[in-house]
Protein backbone atom coordinates (compact mmCIF):
# COMPACT_ATOMS: atom_id res chain seq x y z
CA UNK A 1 -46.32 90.44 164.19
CA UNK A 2 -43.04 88.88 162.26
CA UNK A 3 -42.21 92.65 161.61
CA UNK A 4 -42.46 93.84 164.85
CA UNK A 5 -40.61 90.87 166.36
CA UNK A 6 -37.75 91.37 163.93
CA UNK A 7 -37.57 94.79 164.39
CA UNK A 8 -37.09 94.98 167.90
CA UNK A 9 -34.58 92.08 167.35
CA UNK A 10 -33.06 94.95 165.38
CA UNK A 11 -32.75 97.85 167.72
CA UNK A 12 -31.88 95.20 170.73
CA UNK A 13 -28.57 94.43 168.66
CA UNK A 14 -28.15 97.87 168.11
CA UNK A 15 -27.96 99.16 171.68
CA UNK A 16 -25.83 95.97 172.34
CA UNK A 17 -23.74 96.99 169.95
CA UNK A 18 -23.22 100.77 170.31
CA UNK A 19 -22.97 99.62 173.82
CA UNK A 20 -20.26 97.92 172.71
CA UNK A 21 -18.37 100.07 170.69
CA UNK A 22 -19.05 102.94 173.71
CA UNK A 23 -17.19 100.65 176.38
CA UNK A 24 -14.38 100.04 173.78
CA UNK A 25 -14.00 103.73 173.37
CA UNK A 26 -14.06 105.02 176.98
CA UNK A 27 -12.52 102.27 179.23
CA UNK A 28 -9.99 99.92 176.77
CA UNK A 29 -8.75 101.92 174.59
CA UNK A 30 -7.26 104.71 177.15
CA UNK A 31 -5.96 101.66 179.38
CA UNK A 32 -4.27 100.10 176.44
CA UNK A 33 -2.55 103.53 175.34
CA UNK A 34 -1.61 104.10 179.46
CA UNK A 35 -0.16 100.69 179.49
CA UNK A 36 2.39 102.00 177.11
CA UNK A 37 4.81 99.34 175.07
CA UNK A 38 2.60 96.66 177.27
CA UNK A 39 -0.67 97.21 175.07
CA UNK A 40 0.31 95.40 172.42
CA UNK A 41 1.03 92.56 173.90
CA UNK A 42 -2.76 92.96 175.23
CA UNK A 43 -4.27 94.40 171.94
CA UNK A 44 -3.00 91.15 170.59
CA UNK A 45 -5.00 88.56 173.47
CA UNK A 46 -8.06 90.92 172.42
């Protein structure tokens, strides 16, 4: 039962985190390029 437990834990963080990384990819890293000089000033607040 531990296993099972754990490994779901497992996969749960893994979708959360290649959910992650897949918003990152497709909605702030364009916006931050198409704000131009501007993104660095909000690559450095994220």
């Amino acid at each position: 039962m531990e296993y099972a437990s754990l490994l779901l834990l497992h996969i749960a963080f893994g979708v959360l985190w290649a959910g992650g990384a897949i918003a990152v990819g497709l909605f702030v890293i364009p916006s931050i390029f198409e704000a131009g000089p501007g993104g660095g000033a909000v690559m450095g607040a994220f």
